[in-house]
C-alpha atoms as a PDB file:
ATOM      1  CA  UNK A   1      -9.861 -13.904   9.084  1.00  0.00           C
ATOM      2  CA  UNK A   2     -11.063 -10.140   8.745  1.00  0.00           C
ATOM      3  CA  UNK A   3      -8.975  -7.495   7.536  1.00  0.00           C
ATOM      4  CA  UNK A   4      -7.248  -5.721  10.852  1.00  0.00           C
ATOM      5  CA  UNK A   5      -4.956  -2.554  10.027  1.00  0.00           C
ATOM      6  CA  UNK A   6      -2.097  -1.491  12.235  1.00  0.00           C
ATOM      7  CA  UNK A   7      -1.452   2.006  11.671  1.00  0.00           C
ATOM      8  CA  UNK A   8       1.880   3.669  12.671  1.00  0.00           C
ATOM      9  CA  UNK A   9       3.355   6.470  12.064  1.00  0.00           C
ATOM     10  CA  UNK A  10       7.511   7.064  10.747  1.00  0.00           C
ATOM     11  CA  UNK A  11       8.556  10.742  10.434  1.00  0.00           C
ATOM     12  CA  UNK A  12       6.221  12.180   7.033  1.00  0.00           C
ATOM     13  CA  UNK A  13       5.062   8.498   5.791  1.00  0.00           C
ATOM     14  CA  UNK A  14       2.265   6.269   7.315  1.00  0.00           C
ATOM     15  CA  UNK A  15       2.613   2.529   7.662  1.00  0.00           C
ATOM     16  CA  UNK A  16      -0.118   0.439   6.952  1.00  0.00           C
ATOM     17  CA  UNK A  17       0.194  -3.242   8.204  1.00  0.00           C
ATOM     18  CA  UNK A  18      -2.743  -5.203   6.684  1.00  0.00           C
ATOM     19  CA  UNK A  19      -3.277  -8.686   7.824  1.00  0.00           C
ATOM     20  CA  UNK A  20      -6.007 -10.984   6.951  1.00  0.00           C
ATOM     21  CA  UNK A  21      -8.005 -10.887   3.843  1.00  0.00           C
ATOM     22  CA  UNK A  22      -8.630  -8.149   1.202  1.00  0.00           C
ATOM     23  CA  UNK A  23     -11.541  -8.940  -0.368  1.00  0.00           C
ATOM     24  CA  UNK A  24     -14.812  -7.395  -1.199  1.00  0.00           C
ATOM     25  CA  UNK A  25     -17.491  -6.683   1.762  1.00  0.00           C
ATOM     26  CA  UNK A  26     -16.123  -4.831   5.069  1.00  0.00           C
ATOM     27  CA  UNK A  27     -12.533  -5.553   4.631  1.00  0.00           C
ATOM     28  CA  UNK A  28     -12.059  -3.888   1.379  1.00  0.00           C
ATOM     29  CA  UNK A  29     -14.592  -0.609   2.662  1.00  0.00           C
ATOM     30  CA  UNK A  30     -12.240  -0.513   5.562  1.00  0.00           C
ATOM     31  CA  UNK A  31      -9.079  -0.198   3.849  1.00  0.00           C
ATOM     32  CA  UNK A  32     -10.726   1.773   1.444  1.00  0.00           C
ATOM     33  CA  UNK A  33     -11.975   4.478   4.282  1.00  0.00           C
ATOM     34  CA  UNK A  34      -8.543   4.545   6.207  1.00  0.00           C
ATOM     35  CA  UNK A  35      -7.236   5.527   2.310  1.00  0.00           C
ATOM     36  CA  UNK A  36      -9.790   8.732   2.359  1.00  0.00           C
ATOM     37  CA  UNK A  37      -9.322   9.832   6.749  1.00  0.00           C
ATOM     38  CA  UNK A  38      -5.838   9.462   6.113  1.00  0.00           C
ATOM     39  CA  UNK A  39      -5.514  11.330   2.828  1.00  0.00           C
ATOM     40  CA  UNK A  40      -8.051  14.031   4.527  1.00  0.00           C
ATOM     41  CA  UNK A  41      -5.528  14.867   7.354  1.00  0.00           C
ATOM     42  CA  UNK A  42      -2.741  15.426   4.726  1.00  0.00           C
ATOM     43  CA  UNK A  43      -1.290  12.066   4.912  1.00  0.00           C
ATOM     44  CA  UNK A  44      -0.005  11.109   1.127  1.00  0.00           C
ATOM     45  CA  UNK A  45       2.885   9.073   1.665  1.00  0.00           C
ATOM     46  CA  UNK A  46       1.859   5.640   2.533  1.00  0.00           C
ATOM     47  CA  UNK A  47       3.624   2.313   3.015  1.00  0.00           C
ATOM     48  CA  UNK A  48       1.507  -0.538   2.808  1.00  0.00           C
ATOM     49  CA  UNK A  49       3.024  -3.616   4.235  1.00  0.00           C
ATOM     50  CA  UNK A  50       0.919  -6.904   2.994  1.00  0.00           C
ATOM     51  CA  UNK A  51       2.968  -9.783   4.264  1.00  0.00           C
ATOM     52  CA  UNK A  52       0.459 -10.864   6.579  1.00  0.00           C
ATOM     53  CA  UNK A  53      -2.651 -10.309   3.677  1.00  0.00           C
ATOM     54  CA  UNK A  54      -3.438 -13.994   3.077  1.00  0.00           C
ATOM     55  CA  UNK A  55      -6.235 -13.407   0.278  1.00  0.00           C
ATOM     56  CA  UNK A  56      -6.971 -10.708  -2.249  1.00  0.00           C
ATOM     57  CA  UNK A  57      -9.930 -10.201  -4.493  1.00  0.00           C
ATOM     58  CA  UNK A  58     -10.256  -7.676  -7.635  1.00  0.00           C
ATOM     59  CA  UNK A  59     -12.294  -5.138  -5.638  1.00  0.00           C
ATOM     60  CA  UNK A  60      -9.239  -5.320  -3.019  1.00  0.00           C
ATOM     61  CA  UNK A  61      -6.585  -4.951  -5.477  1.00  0.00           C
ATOM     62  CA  UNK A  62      -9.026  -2.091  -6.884  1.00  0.00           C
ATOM     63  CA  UNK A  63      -8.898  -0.458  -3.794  1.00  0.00           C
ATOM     64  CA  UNK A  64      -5.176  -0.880  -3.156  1.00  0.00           C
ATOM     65  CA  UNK A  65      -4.513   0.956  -6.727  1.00  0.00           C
ATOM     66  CA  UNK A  66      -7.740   3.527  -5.811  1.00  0.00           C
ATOM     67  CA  UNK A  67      -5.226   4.055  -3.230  1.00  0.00           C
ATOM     68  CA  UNK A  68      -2.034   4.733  -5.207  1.00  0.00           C
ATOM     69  CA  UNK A  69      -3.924   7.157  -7.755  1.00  0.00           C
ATOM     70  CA  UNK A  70      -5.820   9.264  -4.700  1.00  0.00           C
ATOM     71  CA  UNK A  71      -1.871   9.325  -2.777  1.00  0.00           C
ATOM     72  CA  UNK A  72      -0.387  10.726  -6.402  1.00  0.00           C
ATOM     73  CA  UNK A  73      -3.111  12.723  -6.841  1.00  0.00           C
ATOM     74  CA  UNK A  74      -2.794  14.604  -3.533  1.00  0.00           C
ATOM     75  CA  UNK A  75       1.041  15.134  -4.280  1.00  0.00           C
ATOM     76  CA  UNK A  76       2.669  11.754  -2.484  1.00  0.00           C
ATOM     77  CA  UNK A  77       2.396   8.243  -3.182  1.00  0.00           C
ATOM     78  CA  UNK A  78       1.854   4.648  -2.023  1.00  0.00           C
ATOM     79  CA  UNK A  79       4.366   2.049  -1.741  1.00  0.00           C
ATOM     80  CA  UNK A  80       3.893  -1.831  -1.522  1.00  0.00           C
ATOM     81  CA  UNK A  81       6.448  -3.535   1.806  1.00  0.00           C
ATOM     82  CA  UNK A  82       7.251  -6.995   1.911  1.00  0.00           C
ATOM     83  CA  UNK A  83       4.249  -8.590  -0.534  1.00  0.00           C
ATOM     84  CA  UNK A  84       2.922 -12.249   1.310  1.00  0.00           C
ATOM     85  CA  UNK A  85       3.031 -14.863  -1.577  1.00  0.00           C
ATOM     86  CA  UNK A  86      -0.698 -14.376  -2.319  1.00  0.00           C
ATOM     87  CA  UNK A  87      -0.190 -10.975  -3.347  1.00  0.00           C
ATOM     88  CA  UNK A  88       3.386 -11.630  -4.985  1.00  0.00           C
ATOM     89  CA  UNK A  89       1.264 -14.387  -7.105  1.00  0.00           C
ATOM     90  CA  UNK A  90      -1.269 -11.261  -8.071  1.00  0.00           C
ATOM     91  CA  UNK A  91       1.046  -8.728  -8.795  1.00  0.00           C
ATOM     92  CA  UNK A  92       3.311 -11.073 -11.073  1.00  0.00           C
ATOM     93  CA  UNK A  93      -0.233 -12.570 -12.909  1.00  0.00           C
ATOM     94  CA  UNK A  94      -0.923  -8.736 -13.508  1.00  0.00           C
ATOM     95  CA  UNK A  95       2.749  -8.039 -14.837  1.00  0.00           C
ATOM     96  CA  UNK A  96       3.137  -5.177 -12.075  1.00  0.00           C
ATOM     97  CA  UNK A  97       6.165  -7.139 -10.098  1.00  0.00           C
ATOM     98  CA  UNK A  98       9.189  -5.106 -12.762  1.00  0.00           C
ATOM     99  CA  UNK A  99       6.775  -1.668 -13.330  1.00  0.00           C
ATOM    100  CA  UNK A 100       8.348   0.895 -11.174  1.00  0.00           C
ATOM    101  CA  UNK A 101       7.040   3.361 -12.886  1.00  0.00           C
ATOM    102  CA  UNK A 102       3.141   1.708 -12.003  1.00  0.00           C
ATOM    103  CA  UNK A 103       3.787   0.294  -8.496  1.00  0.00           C
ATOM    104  CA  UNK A 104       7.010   0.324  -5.982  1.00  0.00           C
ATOM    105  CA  UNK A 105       7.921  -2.237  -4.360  1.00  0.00           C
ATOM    106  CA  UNK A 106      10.346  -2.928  -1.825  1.00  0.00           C
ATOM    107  CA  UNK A 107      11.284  -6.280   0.610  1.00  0.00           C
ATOM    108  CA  UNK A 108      13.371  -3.803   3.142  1.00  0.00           C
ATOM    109  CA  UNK A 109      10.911  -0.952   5.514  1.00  0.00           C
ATOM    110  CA  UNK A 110      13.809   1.079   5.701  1.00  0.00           C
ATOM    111  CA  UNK A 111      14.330   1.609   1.692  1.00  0.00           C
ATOM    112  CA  UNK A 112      10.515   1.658   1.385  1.00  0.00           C
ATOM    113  CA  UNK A 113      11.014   4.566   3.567  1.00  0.00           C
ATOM    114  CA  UNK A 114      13.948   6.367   2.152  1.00  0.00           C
ATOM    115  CA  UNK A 115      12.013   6.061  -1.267  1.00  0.00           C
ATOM    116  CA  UNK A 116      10.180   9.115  -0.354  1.00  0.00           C
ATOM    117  CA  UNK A 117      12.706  11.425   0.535  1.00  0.00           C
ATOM    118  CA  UNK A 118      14.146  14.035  -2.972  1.00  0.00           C
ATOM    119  CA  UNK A 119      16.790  12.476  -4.390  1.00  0.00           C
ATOM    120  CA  UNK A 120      20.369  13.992  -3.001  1.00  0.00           C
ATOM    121  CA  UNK A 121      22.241  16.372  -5.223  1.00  0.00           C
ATOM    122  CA  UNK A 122      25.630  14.734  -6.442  1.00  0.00           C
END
């Protein structure tokens, strides 16, 4: 199965729904180019939701963290929603599952959401 993204929009963050496989070849350029026309438009807070990615490759995960370091670098950020088993496999091989401070990851859209909103004053 080919990569297919489902963009959609919620308030200043973009959602992302991947499903099929992220590997290297047109799937990977695709994902790849919706990083760069979205990031060109202003669009730096993404949400990428990956439980329907049912293969990744290194150039796809290379992508996928291209991704996080051109949405930091343009003053947002990219978060991981609701990781298939494939990828949960990948990120725990890679040791990224309990590094925050590398990747975010949440289970729940709405929290993945909230993430990117300032923190509230006490």
């Amino acid at each position: 199965m080919h990569l297919q993204i489902h963009e959609q929009e919620a308030g200043q963050v973009t959602i992302l729904e991947l499903e099929g496989r992220l590997t290297l070849g047109e799937e990977a350029d695709a994902l790849k180019e919706k990083f760069k026309n979205l990031l060109e438009a202003s669009k730096n807070k993404i949400v990428l939701r990956l439980e329907k990615v049912i293969r990744v490759d290194s150039v796809g995960w290379g992508v996928v963290m291209h991704g996080v370091q051109t949405a930091r670098d343009a003053g947002g950020d990219l978060r991981l929603l609701k990781p298939s088993r494939t990828v949960r496999q990948l990120l725990e091989l890679l040791g990224l599952m309990m590094r925050p401070d590398l990747l975010r990851i949440f289970l729940d859209e709405q929290e993945a959401l909230e993430s990117f909103q300032p923190p509230r004053p006490p």
